[in-house]
PDB file of N, CA and C in Angstrom:
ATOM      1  N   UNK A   1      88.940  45.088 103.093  1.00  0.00           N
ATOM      2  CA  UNK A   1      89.762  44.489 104.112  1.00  0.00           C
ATOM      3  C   UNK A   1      90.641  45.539 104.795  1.00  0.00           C
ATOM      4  N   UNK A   2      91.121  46.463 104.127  1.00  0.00           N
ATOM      5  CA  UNK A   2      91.911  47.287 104.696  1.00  0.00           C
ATOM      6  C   UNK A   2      91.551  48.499 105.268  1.00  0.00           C
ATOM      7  N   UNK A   3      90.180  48.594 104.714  1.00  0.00           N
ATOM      8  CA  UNK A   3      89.564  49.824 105.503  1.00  0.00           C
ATOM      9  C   UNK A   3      88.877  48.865 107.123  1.00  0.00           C
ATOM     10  N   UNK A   4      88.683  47.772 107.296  1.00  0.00           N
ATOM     11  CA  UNK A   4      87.701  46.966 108.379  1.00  0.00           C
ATOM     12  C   UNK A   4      88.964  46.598 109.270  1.00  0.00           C
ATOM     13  N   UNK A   5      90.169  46.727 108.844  1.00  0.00           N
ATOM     14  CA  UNK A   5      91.322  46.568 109.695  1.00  0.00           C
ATOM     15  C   UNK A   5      91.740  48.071 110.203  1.00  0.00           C
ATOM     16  N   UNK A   6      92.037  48.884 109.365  1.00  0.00           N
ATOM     17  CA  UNK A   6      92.119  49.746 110.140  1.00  0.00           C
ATOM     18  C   UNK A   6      90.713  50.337 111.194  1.00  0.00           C
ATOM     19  N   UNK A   7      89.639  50.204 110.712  1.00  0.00           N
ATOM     20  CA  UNK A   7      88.596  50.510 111.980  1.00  0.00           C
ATOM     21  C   UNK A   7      88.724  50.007 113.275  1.00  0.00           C
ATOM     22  N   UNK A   8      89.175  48.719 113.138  1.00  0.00           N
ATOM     23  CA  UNK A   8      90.093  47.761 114.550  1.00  0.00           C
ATOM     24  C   UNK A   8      90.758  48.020 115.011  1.00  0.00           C
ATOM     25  N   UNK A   9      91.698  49.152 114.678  1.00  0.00           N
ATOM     26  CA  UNK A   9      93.193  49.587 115.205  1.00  0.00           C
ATOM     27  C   UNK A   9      92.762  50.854 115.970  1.00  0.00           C
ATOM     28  N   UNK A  10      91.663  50.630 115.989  1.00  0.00           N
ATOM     29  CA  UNK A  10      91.309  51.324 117.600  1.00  0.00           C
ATOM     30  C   UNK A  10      91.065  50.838 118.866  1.00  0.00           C
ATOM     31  N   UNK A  11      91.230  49.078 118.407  1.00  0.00           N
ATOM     32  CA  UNK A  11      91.238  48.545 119.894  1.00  0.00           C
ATOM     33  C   UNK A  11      92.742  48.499 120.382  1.00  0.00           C
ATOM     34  N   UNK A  12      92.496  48.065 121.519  1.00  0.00           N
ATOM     35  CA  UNK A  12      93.911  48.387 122.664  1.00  0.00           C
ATOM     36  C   UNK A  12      94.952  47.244 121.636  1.00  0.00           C
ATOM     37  N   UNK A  13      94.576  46.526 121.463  1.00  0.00           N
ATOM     38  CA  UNK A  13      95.281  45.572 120.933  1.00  0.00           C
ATOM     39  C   UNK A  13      95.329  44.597 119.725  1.00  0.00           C
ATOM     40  N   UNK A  14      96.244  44.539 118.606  1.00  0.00           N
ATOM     41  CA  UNK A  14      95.522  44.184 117.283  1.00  0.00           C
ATOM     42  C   UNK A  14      94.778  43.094 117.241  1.00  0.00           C
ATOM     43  N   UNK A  15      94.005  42.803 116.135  1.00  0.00           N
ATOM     44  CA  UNK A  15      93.112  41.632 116.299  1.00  0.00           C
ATOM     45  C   UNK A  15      93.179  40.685 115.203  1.00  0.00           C
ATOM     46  N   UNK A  16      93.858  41.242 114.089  1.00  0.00           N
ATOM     47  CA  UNK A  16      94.723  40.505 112.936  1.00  0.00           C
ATOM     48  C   UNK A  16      95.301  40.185 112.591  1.00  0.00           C
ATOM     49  N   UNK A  17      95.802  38.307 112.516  1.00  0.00           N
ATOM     50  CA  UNK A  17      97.276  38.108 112.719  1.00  0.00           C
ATOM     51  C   UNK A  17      97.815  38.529 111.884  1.00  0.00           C
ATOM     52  N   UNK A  18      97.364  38.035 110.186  1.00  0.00           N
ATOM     53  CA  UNK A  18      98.063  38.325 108.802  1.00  0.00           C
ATOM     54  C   UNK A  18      97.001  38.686 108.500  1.00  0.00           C
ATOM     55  N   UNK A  19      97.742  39.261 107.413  1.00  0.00           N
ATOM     56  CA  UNK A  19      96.523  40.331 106.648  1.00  0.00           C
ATOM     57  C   UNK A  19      97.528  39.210 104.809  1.00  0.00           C
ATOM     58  N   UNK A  20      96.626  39.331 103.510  1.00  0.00           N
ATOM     59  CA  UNK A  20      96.827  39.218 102.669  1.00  0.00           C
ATOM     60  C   UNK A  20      95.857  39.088 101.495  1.00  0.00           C
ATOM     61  N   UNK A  21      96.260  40.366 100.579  1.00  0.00           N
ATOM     62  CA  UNK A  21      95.642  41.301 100.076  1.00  0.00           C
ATOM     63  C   UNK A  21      95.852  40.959  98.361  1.00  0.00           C
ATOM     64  N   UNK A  22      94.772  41.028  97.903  1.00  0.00           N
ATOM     65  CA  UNK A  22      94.567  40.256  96.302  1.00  0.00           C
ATOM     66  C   UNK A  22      94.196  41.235  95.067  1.00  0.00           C
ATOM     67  N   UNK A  23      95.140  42.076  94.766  1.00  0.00           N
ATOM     68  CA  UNK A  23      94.675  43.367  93.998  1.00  0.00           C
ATOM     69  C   UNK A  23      93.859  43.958  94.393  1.00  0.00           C
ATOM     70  N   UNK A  24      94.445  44.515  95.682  1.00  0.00           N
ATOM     71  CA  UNK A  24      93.257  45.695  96.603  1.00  0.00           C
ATOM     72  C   UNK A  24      93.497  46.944  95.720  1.00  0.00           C
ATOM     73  N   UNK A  25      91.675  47.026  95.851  1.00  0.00           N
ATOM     74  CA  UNK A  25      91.373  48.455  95.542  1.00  0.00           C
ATOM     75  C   UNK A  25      91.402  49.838  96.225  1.00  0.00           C
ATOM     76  N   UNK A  26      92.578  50.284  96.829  1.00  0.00           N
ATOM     77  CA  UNK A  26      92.621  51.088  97.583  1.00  0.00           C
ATOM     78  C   UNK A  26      94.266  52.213  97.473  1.00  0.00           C
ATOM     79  N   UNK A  27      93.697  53.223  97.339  1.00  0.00           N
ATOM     80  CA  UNK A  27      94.680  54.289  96.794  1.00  0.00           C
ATOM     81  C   UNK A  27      95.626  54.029  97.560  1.00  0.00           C
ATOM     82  N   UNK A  28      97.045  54.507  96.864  1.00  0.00           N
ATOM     83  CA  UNK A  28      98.045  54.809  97.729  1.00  0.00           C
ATOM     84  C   UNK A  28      98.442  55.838  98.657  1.00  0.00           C
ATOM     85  N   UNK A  29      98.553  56.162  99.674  1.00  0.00           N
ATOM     86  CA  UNK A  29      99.016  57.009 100.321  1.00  0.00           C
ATOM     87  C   UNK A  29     100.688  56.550 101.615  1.00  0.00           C
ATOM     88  N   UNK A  30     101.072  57.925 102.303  1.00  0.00           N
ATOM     89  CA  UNK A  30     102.198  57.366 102.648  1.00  0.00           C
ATOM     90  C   UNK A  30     101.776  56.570 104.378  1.00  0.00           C
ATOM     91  N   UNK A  31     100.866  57.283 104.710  1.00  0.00           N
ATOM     92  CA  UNK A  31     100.348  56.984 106.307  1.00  0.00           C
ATOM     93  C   UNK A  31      99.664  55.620 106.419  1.00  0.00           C
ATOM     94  N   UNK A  32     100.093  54.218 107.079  1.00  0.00           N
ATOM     95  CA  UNK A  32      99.699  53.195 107.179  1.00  0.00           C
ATOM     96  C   UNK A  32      99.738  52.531 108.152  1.00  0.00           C
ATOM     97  N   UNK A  33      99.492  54.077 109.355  1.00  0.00           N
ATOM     98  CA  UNK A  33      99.774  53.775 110.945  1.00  0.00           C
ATOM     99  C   UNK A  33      98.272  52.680 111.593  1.00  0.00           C
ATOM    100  N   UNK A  34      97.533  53.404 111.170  1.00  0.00           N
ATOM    101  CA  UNK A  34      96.020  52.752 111.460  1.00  0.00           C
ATOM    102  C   UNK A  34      96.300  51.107 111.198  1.00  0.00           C
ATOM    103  N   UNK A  35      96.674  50.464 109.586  1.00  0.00           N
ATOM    104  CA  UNK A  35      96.479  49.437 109.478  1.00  0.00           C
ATOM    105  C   UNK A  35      97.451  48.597 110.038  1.00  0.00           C
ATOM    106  N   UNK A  36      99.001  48.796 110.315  1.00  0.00           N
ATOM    107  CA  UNK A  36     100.218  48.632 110.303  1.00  0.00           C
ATOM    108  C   UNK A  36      99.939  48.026 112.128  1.00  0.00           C
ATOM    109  N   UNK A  37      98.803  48.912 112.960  1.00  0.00           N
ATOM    110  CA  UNK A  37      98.700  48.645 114.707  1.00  0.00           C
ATOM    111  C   UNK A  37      97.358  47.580 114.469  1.00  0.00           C
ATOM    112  N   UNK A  38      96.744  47.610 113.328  1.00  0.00           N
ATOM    113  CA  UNK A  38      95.651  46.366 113.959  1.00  0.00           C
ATOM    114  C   UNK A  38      96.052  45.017 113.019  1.00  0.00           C
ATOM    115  N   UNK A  39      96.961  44.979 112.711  1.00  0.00           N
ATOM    116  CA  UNK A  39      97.743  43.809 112.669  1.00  0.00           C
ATOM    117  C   UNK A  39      99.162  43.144 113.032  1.00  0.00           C
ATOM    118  N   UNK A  40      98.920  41.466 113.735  1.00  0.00           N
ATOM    119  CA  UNK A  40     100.194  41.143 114.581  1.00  0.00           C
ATOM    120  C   UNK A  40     100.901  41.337 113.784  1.00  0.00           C
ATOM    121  N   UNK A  41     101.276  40.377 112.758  1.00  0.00           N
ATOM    122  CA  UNK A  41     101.889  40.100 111.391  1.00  0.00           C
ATOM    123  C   UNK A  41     102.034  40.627 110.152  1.00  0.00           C
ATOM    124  N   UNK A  42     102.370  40.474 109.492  1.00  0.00           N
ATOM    125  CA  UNK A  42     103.232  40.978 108.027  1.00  0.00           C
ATOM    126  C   UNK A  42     101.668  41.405 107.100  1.00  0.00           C
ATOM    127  N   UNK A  43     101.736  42.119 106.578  1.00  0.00           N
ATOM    128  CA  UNK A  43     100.231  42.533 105.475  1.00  0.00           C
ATOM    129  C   UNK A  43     101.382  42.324 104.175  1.00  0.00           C
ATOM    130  N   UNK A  44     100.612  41.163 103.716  1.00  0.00           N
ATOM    131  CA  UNK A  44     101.454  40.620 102.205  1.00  0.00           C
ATOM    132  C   UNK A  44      99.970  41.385 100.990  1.00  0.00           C
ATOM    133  N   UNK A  45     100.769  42.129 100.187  1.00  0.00           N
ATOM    134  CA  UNK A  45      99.689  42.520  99.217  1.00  0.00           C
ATOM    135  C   UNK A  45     100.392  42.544  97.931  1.00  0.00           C
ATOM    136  N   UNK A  46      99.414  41.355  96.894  1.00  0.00           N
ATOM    137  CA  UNK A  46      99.846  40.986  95.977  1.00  0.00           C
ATOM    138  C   UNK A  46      99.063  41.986  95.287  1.00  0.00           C
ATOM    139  N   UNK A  47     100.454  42.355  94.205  1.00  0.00           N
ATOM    140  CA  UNK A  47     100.081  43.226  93.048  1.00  0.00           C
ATOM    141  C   UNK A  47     100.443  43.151  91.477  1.00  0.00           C
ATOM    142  N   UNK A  48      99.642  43.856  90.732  1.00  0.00           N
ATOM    143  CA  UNK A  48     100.066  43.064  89.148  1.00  0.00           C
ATOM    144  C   UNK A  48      99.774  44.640  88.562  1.00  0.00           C
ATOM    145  N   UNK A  49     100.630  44.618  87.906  1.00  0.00           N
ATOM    146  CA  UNK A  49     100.825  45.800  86.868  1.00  0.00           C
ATOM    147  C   UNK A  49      99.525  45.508  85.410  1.00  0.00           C
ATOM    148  N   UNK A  50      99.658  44.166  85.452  1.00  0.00           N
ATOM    149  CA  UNK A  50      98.560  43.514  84.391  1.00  0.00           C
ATOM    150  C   UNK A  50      97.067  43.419  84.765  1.00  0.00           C
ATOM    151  N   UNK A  51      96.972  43.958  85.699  1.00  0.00           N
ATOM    152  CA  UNK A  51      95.339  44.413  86.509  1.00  0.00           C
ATOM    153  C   UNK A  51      94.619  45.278  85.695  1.00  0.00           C
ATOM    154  N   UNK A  52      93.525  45.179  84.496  1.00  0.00           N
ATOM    155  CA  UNK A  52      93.088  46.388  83.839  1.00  0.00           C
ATOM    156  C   UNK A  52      92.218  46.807  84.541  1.00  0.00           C
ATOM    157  N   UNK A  53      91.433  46.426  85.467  1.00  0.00           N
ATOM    158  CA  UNK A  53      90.603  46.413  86.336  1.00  0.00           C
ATOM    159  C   UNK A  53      90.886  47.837  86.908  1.00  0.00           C
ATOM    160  N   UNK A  54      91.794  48.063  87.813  1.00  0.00           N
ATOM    161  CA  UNK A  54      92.590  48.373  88.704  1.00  0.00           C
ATOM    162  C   UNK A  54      93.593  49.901  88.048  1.00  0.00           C
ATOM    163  N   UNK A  55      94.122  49.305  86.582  1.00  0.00           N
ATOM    164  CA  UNK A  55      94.672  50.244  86.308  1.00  0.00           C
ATOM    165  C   UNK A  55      93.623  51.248  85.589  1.00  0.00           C
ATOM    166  N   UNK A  56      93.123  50.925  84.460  1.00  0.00           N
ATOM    167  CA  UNK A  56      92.151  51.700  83.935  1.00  0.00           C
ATOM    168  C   UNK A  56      90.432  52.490  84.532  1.00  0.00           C
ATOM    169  N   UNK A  57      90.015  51.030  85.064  1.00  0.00           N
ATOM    170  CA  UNK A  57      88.250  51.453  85.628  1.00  0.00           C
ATOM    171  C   UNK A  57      88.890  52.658  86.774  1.00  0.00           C
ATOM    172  N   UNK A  58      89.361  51.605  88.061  1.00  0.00           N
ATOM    173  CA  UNK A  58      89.826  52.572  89.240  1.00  0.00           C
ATOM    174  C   UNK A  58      90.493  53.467  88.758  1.00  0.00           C
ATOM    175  N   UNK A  59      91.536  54.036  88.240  1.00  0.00           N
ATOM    176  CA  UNK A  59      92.710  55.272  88.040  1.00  0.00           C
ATOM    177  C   UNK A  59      91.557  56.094  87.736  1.00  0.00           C
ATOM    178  N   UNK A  60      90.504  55.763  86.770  1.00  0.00           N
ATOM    179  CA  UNK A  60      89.501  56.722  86.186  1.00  0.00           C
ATOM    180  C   UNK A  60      88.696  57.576  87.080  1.00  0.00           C
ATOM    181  N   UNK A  61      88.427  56.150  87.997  1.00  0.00           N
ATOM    182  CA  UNK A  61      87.192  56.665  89.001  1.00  0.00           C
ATOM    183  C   UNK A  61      87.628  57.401  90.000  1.00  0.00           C
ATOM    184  N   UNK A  62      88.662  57.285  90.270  1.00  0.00           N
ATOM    185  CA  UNK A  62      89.605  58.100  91.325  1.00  0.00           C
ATOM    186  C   UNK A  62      90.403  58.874  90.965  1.00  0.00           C
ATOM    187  N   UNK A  63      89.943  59.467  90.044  1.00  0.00           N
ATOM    188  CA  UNK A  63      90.589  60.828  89.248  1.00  0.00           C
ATOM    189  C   UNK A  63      91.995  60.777  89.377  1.00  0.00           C
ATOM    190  N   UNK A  64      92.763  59.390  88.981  1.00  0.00           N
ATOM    191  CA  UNK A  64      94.181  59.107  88.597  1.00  0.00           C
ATOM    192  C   UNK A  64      94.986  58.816  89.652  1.00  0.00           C
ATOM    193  N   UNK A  65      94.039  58.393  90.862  1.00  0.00           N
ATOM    194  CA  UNK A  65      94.689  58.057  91.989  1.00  0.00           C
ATOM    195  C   UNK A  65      95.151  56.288  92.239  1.00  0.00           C
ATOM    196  N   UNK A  66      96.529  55.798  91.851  1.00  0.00           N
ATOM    197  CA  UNK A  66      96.712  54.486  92.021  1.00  0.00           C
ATOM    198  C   UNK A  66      95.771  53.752  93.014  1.00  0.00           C
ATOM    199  N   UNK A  67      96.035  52.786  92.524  1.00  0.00           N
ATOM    200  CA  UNK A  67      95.258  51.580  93.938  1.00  0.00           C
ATOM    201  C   UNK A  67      97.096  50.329  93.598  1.00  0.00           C
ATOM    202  N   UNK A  68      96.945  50.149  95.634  1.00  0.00           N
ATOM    203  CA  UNK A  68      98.083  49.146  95.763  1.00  0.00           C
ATOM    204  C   UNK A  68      98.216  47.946  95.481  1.00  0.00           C
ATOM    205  N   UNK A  69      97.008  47.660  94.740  1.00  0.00           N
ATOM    206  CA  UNK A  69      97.016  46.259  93.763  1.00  0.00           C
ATOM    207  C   UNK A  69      97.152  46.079  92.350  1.00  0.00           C
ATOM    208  N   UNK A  70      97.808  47.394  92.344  1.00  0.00           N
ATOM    209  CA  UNK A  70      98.214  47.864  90.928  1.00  0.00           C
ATOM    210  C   UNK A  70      99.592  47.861  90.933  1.00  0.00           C
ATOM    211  N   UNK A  71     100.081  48.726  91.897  1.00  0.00           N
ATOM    212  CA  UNK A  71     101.905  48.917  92.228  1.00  0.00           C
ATOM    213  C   UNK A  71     102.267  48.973  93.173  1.00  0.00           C
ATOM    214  N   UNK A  72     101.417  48.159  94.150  1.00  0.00           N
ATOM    215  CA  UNK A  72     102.035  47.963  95.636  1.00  0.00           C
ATOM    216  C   UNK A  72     102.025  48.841  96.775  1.00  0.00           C
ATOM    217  N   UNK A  73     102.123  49.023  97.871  1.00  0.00           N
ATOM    218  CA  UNK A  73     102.126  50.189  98.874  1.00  0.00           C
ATOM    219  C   UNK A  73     103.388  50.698  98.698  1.00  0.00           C
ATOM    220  N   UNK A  74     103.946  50.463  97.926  1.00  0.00           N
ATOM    221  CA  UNK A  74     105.701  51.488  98.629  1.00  0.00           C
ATOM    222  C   UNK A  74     105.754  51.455  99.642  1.00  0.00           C
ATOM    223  N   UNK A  75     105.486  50.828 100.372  1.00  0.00           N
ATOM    224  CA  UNK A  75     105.649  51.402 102.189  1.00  0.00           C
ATOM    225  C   UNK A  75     107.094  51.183 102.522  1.00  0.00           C
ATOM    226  N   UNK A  76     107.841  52.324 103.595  1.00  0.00           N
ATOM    227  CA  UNK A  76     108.831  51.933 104.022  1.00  0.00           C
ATOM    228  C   UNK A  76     108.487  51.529 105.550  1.00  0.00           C
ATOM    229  N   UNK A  77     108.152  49.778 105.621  1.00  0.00           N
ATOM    230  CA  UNK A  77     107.680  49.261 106.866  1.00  0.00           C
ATOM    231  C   UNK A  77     108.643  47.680 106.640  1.00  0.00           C
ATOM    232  N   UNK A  78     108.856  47.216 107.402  1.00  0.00           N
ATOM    233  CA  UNK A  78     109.034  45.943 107.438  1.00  0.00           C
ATOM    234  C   UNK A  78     107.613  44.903 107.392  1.00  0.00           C
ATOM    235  N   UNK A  79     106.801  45.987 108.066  1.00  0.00           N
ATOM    236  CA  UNK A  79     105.302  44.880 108.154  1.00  0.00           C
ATOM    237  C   UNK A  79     104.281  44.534 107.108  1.00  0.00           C
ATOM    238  N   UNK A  80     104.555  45.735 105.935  1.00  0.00           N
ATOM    239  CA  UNK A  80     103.973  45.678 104.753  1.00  0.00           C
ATOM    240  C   UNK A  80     105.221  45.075 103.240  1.00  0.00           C
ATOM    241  N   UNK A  81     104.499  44.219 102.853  1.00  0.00           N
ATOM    242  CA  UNK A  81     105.571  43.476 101.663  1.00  0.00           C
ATOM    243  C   UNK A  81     104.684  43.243 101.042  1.00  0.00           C
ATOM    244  N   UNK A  82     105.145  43.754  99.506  1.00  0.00           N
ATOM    245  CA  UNK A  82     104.596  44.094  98.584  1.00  0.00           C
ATOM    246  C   UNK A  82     105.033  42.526  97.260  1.00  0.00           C
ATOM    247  N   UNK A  83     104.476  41.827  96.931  1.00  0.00           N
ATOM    248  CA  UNK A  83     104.892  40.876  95.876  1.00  0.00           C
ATOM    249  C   UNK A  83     104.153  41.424  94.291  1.00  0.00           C
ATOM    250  N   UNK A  84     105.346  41.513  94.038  1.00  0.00           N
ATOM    251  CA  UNK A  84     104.770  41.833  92.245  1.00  0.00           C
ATOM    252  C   UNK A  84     104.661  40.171  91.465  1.00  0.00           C
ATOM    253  N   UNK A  85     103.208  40.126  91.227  1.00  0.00           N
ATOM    254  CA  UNK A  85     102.698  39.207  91.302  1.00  0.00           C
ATOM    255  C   UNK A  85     102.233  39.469  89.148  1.00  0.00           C
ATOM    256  N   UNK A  86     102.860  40.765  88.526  1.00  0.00           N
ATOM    257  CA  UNK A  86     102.800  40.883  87.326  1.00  0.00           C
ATOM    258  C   UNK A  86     102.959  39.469  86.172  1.00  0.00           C
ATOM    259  N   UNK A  87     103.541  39.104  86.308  1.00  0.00           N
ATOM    260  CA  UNK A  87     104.397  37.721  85.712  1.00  0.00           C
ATOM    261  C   UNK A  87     103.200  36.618  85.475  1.00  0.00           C
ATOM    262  N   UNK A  88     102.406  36.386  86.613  1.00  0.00           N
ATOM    263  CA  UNK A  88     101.444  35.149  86.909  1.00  0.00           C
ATOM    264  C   UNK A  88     100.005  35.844  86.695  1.00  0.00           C
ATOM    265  N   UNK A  89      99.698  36.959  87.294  1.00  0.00           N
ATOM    266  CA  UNK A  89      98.364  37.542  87.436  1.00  0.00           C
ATOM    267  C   UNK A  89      98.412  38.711  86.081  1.00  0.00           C
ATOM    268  N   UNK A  90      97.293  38.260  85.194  1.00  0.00           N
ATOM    269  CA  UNK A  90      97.056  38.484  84.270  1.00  0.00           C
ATOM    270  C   UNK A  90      95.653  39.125  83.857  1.00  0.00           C
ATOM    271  N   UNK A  91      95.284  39.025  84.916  1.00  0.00           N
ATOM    272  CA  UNK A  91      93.790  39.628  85.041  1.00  0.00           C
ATOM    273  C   UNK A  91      93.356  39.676  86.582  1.00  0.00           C
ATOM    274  N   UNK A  92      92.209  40.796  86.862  1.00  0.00           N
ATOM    275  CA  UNK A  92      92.014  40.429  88.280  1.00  0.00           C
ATOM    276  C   UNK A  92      91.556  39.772  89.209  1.00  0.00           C
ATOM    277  N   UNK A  93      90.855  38.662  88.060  1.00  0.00           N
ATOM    278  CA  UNK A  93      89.971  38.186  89.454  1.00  0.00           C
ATOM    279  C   UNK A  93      90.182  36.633  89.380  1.00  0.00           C
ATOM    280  N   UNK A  94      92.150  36.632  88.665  1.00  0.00           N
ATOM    281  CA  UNK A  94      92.746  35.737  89.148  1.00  0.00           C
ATOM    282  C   UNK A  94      93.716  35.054  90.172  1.00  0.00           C
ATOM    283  N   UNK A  95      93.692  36.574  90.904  1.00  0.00           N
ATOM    284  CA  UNK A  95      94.720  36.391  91.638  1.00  0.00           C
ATOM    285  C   UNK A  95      94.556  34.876  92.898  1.00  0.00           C
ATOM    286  N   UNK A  96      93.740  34.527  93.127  1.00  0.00           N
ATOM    287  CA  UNK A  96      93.307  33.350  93.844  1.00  0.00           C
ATOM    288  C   UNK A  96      93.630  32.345  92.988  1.00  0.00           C
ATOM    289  N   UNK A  97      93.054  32.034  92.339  1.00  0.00           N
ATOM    290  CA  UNK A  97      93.855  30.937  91.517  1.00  0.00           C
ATOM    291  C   UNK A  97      95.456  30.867  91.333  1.00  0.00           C
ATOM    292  N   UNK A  98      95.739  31.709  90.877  1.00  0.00           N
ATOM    293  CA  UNK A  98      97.418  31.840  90.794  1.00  0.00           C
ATOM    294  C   UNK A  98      98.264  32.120  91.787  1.00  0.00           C
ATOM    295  N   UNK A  99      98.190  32.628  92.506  1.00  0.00           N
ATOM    296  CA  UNK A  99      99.072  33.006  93.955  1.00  0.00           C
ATOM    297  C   UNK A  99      98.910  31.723  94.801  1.00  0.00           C
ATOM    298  N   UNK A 100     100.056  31.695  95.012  1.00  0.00           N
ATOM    299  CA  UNK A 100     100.037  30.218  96.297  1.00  0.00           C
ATOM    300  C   UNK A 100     100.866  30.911  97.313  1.00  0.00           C
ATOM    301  N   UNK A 101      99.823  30.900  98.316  1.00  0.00           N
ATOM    302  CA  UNK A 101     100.336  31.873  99.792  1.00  0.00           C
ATOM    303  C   UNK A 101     101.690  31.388 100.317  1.00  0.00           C
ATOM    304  N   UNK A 102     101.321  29.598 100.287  1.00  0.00           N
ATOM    305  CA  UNK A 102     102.771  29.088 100.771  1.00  0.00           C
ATOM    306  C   UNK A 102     103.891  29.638 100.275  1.00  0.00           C
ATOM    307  N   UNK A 103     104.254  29.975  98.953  1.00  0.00           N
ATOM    308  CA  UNK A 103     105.761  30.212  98.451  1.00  0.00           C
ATOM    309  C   UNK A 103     105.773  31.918  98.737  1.00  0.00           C
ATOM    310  N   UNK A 104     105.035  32.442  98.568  1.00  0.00           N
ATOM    311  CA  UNK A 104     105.079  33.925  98.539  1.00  0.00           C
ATOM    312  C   UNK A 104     105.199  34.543  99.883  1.00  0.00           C
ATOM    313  N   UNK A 105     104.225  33.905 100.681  1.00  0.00           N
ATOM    314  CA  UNK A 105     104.388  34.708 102.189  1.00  0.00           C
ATOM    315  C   UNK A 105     105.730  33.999 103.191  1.00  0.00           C
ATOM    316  N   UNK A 106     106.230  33.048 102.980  1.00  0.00           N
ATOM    317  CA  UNK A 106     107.374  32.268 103.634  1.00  0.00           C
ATOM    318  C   UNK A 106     107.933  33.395 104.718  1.00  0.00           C
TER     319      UNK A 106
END
């Protein structure tokens, strides 16, 4: 999702209202200009420290490089908000079941 949004943020104008993100597998870095212009709205990305998925397989495969569905983007953006979703999500490929968009994205 976040790599097919930023490929979009080469049109003149974004094409994604909300973006919301379910223990994405995708490293952290600080630059989030690409994804940040091809969306109108807020990119909510839920993350869980309790992801073994995420922390162990990925950290491995990416030679110890986080993914933001592990500990969030850090971003200093208003458009990216990060919910630590640790507490409820207990594994990864629950986050659909457990996350209810209504209370979290408000």
């Amino acid at each position: 999702m976040i790599n097919a949004a930023q490929a979009l943020a080469s049109e003149s104008v974004p094409v994604v209202h909300t973006m919301h993100l379910f223990g994405a597998a995708s490293g952290q870095r600080k630059e989030w200009d690409a994804l940040e212009k091809a969306v109108i709205g807020q990119i909510h990305n839920y993350h869980s420290l309790n992801d073994s998925v995420l922390k162990y397989l990925y950290t491995a495969a990416q030679l110890g490089n986080r993914a933001v569905g592990l500990e969030g983007f850090k971003a200093e953006s208003n458009k990216i908000v990060d919910h630590d979703v640790s507490e409820t999500v207990r594994k990864h490929g629950k986050y659909y079941d457990l996350v209810d968009l209504d209370m979290t994205a408000a």
